[in-house]
C-alpha atoms as a PDB file:
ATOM      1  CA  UNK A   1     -27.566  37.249 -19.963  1.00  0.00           C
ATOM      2  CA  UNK A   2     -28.353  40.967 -20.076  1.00  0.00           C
ATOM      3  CA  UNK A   3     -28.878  42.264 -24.124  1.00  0.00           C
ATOM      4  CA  UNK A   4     -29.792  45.529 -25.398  1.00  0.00           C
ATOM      5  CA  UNK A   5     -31.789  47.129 -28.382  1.00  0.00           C
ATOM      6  CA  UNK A   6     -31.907  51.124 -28.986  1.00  0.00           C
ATOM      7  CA  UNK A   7     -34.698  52.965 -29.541  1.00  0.00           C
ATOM      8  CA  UNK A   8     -33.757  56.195 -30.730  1.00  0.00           C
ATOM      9  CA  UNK A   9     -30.443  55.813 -28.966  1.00  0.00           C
ATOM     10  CA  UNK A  10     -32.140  55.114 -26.189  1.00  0.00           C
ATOM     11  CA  UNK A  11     -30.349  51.658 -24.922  1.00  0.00           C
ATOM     12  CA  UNK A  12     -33.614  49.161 -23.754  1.00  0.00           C
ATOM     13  CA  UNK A  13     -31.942  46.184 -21.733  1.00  0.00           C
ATOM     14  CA  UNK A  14     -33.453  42.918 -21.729  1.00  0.00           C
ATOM     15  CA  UNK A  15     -33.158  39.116 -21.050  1.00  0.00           C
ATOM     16  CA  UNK A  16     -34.258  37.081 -23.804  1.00  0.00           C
ATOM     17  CA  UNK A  17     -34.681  32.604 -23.356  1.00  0.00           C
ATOM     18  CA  UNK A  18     -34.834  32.574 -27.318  1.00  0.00           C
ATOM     19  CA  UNK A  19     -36.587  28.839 -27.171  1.00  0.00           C
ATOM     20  CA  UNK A  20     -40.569  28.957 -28.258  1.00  0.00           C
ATOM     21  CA  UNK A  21     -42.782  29.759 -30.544  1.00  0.00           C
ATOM     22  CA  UNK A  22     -45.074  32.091 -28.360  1.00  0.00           C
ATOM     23  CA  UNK A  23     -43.249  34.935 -26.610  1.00  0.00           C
ATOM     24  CA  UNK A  24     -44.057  35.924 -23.151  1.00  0.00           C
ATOM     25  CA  UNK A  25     -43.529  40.175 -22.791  1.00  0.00           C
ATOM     26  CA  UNK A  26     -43.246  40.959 -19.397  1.00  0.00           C
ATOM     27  CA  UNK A  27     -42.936  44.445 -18.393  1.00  0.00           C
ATOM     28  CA  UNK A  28     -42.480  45.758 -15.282  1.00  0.00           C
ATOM     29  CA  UNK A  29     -44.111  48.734 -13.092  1.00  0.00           C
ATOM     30  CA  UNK A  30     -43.330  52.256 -11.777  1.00  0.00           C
ATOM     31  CA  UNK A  31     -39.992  52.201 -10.338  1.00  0.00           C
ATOM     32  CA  UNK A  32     -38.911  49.172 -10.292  1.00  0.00           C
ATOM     33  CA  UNK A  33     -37.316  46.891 -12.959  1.00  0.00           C
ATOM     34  CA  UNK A  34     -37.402  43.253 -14.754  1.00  0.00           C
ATOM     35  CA  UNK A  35     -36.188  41.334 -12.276  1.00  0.00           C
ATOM     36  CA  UNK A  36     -39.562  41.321 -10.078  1.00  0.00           C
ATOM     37  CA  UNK A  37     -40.566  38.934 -13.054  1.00  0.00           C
ATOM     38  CA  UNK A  38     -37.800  36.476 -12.019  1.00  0.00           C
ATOM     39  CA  UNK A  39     -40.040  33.591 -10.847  1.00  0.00           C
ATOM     40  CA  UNK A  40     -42.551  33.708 -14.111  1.00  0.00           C
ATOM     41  CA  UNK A  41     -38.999  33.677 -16.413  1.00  0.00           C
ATOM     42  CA  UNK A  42     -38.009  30.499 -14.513  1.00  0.00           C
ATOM     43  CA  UNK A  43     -41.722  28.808 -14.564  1.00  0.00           C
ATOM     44  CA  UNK A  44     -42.798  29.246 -17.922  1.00  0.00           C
ATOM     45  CA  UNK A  45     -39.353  29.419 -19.973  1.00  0.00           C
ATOM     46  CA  UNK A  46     -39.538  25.688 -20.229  1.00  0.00           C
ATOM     47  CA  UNK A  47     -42.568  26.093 -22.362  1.00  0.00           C
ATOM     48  CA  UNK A  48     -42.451  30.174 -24.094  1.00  0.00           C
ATOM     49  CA  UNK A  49     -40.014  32.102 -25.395  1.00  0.00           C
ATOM     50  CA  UNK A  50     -39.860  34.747 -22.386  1.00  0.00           C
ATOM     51  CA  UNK A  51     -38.678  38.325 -22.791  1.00  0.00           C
ATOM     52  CA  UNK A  52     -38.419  40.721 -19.687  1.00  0.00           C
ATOM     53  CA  UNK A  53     -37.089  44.371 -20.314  1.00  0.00           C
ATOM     54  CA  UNK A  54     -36.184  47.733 -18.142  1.00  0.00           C
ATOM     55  CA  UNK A  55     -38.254  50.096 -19.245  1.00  0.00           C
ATOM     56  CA  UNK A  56     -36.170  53.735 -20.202  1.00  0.00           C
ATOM     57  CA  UNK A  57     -36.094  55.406 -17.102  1.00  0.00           C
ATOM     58  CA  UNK A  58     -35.663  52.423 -14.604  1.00  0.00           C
ATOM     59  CA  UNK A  59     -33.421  49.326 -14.164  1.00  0.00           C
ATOM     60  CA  UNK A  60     -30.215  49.441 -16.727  1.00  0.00           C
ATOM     61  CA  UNK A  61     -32.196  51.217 -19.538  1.00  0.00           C
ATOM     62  CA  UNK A  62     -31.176  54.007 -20.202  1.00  0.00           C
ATOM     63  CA  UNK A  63     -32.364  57.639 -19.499  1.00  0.00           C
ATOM     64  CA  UNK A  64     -31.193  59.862 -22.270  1.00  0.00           C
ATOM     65  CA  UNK A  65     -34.305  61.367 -23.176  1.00  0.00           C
ATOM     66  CA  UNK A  66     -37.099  63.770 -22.172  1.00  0.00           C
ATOM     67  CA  UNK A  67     -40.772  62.350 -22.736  1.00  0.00           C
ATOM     68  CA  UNK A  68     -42.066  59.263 -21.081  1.00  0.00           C
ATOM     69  CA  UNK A  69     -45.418  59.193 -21.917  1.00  0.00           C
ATOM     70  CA  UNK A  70     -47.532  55.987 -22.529  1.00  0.00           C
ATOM     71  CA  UNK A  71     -46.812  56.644 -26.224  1.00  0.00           C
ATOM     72  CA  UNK A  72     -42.981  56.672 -25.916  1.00  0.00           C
ATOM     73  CA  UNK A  73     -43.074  53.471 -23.635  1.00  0.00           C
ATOM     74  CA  UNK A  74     -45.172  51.643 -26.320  1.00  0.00           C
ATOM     75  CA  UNK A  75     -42.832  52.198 -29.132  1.00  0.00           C
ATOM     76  CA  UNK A  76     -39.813  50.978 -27.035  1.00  0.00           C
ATOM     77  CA  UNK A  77     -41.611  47.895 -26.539  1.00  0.00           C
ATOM     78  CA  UNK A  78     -42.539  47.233 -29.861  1.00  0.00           C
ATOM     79  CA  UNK A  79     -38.594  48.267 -30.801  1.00  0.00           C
ATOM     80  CA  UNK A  80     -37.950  44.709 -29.037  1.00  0.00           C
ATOM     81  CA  UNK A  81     -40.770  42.892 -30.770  1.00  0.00           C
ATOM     82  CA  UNK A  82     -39.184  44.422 -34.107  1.00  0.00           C
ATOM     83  CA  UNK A  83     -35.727  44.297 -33.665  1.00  0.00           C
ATOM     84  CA  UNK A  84     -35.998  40.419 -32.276  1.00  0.00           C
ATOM     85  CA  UNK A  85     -38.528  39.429 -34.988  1.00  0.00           C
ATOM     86  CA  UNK A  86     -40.750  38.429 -32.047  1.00  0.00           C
ATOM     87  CA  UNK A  87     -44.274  36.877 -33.293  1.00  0.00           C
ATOM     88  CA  UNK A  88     -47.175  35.352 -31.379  1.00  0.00           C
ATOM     89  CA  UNK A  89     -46.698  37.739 -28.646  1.00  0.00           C
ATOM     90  CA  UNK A  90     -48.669  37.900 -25.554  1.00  0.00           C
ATOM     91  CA  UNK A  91     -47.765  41.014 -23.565  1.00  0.00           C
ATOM     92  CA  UNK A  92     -48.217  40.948 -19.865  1.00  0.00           C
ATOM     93  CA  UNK A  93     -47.694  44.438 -17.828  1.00  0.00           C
ATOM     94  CA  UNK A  94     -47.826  45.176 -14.165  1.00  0.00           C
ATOM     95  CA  UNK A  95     -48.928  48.613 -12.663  1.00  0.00           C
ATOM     96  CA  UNK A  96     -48.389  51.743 -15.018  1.00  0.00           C
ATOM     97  CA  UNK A  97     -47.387  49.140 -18.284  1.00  0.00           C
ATOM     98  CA  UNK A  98     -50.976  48.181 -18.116  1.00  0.00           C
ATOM     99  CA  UNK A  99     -51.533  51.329 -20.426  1.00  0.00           C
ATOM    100  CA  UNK A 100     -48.144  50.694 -22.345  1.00  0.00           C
ATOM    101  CA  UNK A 101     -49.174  47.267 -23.731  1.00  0.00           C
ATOM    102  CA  UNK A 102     -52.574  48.478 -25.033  1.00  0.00           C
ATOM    103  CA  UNK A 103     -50.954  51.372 -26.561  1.00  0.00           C
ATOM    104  CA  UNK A 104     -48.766  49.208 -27.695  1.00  0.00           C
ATOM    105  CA  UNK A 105     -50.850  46.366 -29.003  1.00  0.00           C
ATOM    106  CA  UNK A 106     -53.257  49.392 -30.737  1.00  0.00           C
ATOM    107  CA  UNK A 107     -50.375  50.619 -32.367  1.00  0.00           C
ATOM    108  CA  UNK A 108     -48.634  47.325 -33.582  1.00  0.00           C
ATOM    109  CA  UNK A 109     -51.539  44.775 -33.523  1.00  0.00           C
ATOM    110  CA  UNK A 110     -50.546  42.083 -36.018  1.00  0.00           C
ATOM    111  CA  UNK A 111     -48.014  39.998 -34.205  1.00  0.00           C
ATOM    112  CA  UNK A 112     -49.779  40.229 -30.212  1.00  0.00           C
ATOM    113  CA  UNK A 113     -51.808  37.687 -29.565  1.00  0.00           C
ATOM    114  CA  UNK A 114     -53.528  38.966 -26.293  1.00  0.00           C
ATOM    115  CA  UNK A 115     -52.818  41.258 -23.226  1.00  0.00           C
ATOM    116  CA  UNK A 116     -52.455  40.303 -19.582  1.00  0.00           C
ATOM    117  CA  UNK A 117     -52.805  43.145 -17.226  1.00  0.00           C
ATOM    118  CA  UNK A 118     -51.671  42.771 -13.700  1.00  0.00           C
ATOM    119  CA  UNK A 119     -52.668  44.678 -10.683  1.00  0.00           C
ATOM    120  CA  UNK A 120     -54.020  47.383 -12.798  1.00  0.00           C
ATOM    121  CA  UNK A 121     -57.103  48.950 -15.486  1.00  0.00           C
ATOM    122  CA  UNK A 122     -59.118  48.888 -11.954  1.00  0.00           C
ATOM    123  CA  UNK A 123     -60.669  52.223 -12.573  1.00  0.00           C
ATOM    124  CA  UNK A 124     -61.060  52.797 -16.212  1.00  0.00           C
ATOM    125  CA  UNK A 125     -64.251  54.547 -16.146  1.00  0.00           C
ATOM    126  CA  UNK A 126     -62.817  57.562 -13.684  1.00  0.00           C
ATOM    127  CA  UNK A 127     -63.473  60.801 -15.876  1.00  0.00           C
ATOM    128  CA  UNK A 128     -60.722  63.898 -14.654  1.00  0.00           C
ATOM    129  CA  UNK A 129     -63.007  67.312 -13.511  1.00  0.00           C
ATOM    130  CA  UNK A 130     -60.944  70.013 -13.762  1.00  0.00           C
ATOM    131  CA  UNK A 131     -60.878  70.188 -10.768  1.00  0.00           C
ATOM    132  CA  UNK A 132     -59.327  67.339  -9.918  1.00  0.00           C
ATOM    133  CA  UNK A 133     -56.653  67.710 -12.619  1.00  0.00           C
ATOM    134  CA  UNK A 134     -55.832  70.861 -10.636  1.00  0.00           C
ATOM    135  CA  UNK A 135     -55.323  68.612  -7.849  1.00  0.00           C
ATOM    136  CA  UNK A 136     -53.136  66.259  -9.158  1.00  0.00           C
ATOM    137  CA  UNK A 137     -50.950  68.623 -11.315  1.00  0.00           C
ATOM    138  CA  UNK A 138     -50.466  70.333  -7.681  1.00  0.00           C
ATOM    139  CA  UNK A 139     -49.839  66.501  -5.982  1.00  0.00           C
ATOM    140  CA  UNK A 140     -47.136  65.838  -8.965  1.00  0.00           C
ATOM    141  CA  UNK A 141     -45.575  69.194  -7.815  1.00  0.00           C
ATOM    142  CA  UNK A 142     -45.234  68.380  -4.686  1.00  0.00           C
ATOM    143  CA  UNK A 143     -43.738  64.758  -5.493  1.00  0.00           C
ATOM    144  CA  UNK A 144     -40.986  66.351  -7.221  1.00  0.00           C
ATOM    145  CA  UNK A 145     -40.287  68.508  -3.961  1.00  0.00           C
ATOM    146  CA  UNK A 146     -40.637  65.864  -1.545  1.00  0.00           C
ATOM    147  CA  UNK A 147     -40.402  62.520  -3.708  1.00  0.00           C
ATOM    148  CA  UNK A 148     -39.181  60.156  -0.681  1.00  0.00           C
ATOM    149  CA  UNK A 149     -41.936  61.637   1.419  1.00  0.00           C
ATOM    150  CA  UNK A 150     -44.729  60.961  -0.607  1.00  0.00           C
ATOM    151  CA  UNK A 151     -43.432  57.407  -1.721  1.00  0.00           C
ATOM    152  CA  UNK A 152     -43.146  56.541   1.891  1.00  0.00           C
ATOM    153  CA  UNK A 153     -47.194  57.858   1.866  1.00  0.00           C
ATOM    154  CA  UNK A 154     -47.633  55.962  -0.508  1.00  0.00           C
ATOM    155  CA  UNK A 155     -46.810  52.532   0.380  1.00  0.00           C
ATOM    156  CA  UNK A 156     -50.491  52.101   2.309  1.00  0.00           C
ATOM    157  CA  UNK A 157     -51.678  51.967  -1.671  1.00  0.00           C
ATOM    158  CA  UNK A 158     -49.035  49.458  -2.580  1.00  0.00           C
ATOM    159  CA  UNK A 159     -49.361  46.983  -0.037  1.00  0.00           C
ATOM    160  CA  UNK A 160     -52.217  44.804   2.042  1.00  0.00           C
ATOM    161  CA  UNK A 161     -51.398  43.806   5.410  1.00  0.00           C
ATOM    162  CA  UNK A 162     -50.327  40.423   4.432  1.00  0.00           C
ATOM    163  CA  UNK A 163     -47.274  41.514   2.319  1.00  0.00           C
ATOM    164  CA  UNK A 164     -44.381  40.337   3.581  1.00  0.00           C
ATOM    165  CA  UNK A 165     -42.161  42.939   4.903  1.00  0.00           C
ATOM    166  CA  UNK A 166     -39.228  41.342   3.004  1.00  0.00           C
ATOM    167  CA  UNK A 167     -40.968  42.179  -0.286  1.00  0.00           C
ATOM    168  CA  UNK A 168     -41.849  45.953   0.966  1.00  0.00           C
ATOM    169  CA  UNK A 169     -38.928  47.116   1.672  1.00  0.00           C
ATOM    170  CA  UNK A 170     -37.271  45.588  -1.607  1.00  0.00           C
ATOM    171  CA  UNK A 171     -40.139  47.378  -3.548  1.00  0.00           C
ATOM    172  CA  UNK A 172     -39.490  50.741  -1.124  1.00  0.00           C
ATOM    173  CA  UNK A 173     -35.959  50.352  -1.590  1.00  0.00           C
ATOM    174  CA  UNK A 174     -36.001  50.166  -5.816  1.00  0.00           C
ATOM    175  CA  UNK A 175     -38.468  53.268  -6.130  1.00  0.00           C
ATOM    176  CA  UNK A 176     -36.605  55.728  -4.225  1.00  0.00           C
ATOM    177  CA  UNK A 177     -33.448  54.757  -5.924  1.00  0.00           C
ATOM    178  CA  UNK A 178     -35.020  55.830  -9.294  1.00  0.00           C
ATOM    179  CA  UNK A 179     -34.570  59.000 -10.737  1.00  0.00           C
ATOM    180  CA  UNK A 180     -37.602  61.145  -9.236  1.00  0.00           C
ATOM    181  CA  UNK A 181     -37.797  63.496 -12.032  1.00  0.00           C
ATOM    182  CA  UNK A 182     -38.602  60.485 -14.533  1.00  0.00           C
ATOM    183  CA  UNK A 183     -40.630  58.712 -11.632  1.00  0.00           C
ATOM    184  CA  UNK A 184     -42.905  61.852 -11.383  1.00  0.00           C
ATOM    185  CA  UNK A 185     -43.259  62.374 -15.238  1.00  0.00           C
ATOM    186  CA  UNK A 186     -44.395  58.713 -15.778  1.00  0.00           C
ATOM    187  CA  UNK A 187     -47.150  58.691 -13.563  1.00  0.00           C
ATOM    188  CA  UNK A 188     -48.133  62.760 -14.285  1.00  0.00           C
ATOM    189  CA  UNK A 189     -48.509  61.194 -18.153  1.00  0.00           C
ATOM    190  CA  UNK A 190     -49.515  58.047 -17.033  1.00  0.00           C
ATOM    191  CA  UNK A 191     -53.017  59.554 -15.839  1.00  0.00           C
ATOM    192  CA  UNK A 192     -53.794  61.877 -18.785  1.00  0.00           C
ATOM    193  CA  UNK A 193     -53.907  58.655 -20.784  1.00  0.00           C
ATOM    194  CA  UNK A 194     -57.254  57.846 -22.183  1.00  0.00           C
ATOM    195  CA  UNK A 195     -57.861  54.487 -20.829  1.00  0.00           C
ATOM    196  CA  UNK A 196     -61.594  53.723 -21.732  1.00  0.00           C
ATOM    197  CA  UNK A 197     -60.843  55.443 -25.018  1.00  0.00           C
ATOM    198  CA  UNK A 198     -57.974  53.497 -26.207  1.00  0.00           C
ATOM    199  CA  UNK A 199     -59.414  49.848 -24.489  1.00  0.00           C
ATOM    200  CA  UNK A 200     -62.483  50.277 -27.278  1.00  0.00           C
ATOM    201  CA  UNK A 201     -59.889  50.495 -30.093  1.00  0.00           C
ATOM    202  CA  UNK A 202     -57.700  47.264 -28.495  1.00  0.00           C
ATOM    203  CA  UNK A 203     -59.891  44.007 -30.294  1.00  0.00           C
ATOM    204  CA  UNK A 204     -57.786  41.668 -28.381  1.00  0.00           C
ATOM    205  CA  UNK A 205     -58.292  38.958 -25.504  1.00  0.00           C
ATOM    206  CA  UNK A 206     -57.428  41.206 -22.511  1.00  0.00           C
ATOM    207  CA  UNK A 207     -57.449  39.495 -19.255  1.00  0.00           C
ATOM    208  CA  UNK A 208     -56.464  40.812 -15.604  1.00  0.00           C
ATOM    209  CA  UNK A 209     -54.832  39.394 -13.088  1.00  0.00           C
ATOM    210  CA  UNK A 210     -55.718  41.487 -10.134  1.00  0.00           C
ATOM    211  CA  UNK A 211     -55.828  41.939  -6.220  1.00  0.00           C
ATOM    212  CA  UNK A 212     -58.702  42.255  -4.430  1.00  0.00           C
ATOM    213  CA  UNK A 213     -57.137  44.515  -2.152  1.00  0.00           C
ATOM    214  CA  UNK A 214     -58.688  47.518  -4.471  1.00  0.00           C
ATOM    215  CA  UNK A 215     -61.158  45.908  -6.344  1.00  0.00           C
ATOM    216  CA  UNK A 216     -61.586  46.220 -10.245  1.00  0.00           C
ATOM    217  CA  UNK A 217     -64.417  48.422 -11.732  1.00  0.00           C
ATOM    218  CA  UNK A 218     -65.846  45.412 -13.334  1.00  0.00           C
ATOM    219  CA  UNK A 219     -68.954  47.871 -14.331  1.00  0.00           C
ATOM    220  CA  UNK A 220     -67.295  50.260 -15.766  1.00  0.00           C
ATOM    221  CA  UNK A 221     -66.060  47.445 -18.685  1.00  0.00           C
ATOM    222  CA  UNK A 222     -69.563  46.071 -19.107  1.00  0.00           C
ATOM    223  CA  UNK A 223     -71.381  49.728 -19.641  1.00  0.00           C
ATOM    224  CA  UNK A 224     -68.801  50.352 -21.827  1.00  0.00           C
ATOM    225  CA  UNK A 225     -68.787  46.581 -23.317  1.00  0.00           C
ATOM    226  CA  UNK A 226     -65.253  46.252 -23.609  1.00  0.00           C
ATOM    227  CA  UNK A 227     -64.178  42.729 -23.620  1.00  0.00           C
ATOM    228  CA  UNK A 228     -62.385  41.459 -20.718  1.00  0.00           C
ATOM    229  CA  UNK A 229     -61.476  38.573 -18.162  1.00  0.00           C
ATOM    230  CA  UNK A 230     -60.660  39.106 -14.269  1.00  0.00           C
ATOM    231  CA  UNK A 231     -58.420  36.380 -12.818  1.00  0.00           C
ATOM    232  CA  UNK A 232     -59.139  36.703  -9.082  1.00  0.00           C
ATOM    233  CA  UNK A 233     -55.577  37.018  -7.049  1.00  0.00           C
ATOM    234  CA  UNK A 234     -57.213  37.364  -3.473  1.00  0.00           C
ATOM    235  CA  UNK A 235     -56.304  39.906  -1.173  1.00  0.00           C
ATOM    236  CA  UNK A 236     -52.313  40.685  -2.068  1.00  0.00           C
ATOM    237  CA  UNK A 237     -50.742  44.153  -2.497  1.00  0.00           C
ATOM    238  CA  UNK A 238     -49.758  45.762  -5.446  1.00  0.00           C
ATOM    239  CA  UNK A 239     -47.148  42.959  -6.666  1.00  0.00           C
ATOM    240  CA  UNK A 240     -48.879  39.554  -6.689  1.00  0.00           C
ATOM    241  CA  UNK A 241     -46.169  38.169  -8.547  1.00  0.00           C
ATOM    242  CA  UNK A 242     -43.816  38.179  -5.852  1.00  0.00           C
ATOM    243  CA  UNK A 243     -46.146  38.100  -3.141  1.00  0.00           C
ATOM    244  CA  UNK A 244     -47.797  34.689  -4.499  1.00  0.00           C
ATOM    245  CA  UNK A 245     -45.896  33.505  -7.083  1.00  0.00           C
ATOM    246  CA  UNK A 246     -47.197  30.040  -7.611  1.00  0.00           C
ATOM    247  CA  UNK A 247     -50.724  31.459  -7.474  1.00  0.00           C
ATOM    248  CA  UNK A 248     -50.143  33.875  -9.946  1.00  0.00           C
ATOM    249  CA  UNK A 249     -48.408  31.576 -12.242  1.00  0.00           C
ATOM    250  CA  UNK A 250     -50.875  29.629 -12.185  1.00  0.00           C
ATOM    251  CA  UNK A 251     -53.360  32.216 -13.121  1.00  0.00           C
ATOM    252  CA  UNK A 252     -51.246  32.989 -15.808  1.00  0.00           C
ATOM    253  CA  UNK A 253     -50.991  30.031 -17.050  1.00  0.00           C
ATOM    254  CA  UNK A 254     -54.540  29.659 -17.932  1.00  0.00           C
ATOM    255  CA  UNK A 255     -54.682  32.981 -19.385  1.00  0.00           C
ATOM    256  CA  UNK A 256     -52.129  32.313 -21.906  1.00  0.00           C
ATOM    257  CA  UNK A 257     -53.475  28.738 -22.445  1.00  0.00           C
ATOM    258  CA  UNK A 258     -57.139  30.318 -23.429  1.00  0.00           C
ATOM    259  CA  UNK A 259     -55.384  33.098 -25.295  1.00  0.00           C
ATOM    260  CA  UNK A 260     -53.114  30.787 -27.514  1.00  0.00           C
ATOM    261  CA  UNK A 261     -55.841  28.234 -27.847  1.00  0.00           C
ATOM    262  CA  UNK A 262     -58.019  30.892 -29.453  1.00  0.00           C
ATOM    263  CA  UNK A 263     -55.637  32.591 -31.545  1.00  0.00           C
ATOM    264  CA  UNK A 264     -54.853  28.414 -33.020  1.00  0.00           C
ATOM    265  CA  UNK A 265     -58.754  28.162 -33.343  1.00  0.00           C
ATOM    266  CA  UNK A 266     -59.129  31.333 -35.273  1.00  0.00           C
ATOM    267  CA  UNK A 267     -55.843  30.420 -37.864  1.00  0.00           C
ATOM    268  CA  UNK A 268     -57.346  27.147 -38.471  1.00  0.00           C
ATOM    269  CA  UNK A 269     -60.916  28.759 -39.377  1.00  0.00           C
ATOM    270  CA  UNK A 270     -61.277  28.657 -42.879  1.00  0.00           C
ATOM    271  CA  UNK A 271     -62.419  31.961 -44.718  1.00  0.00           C
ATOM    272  CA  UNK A 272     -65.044  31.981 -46.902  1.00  0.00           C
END
């Protein structure tokens, strides 16, 4: 059943199981909503407490405000881990959230466990010329004069050739029914966040469940030595979870299995 918490009168829906001891954040990506998380929420409810939510902006949040940076996104999430007195949390976000759950887990580290990241942090170690942010403050222009046009460009990024065409046009279908001004503004913030910066502040298990379609800068972690653990989806698109559920599940699984078994392990240490 749908729920919702405010964040500055902001309303945040969500779907909440309410049975577990460890909680299961999923949030979703640009444009499209909770309900792409539909197949982890019936596989692992048995065994988590699972929370899925609509980010402000998308889905049946709502969209009475005017920033949506990474920032903003981060406190509505950890609204929901306050307001539901959420503990043991592992947060798990797909495509643009990948940035909102480190923020997030930065910001409000005592009661998150560990971070799953899926299908994203692939090139953390990109540093913006001017030049280029030139470029892409003239791109973002032009996706708020021609935002169908440049989502339907897009779509070679979001998908391999073995994505079934089902699942393309569902994921075509939910971005060009969001609001474009919001669309444009999340991703135009999105890259002026400081991934590499913020990842060396995170101290937490972070693990990635990524395609292989567009490999992961696995370098650019090591120079940097920031912690972190690539579960290998194969060649999918942008969306593994829908495009190979059980797979990804699976995947998952073990993530929050070696996550939870290490935050036990380091409880049970005594102090001296």
């Amino acid at each position: 059943m749908d729920s919702s918490i405010r964040n500055n009168g902001v309303v945040i829906n969500y779907n909440d199981s309410k049975i577990g001891d460890t909680v299961l954040f999923f949030i979703h990506g640009w444009g499209i909503n909770q309900s792409y998380w539909a197949k982890q929420a019936s596989f692992f409810s048995n065994h988590y407490r699972v929370i899925t939510i609509d980010l402000p902006g998308f889905g049946k949040s709502g969209k009475n405000r005017t920033s949506w940076t990474v920032e903003e996104y981060a406190k509505d999430v950890n609204t929901v881990i306050r307001a539901l007195n959420l503990k043991n949390v592992v947060l798990i976000g797909h495509s643009m959230s990948g940035s909102i759950i480190v923020e997030s887990a930065i910001t409000y580290p005592k009661l998150i466990i560990g971070l799953v990241g899926v299908d994203n942090l692939k090139n953390i170690g990109l540093i913006l010329t001017p030049q280029m942010e030139k470029e892409w403050a003239e791109a973002y222009a032009d996706i708020r004069r021609h935002f169908k046009a440049n989502v339907l460009e897009e779509r070679k990024h979001l998908f391999s050739p073995s994505t079934d065409s089902a699942i393309q046009q569902r994921v075509l279908k939910d971005i060009l029914s969001s609001d474009s001004v919001i669309a444009a503004n999340c991703l135009e913030d999105l890259d002026k966040y400081p991934f590499l910066e913020k990842l060396k502040l995170l101290h937490k298990p972070l693990y990635l469940i990524n395609s292989d379609y567009h490999p992961t800068d696995t370098l650019a972690f090591e120079k940097n030595q920031i912690e972190y653990h690539l579960l290998n989806m194969g060649p999918t698109g942008h969306y593994p979870m829908l495009e190979s559920p059980d797979r990804f599940n699976q995947l998952l699984k073990l993530a929050i299995t070696k996550m939870t078994s290490n935050s036990r392990n380091a409880k049970e240490s005594p102090s001296f």
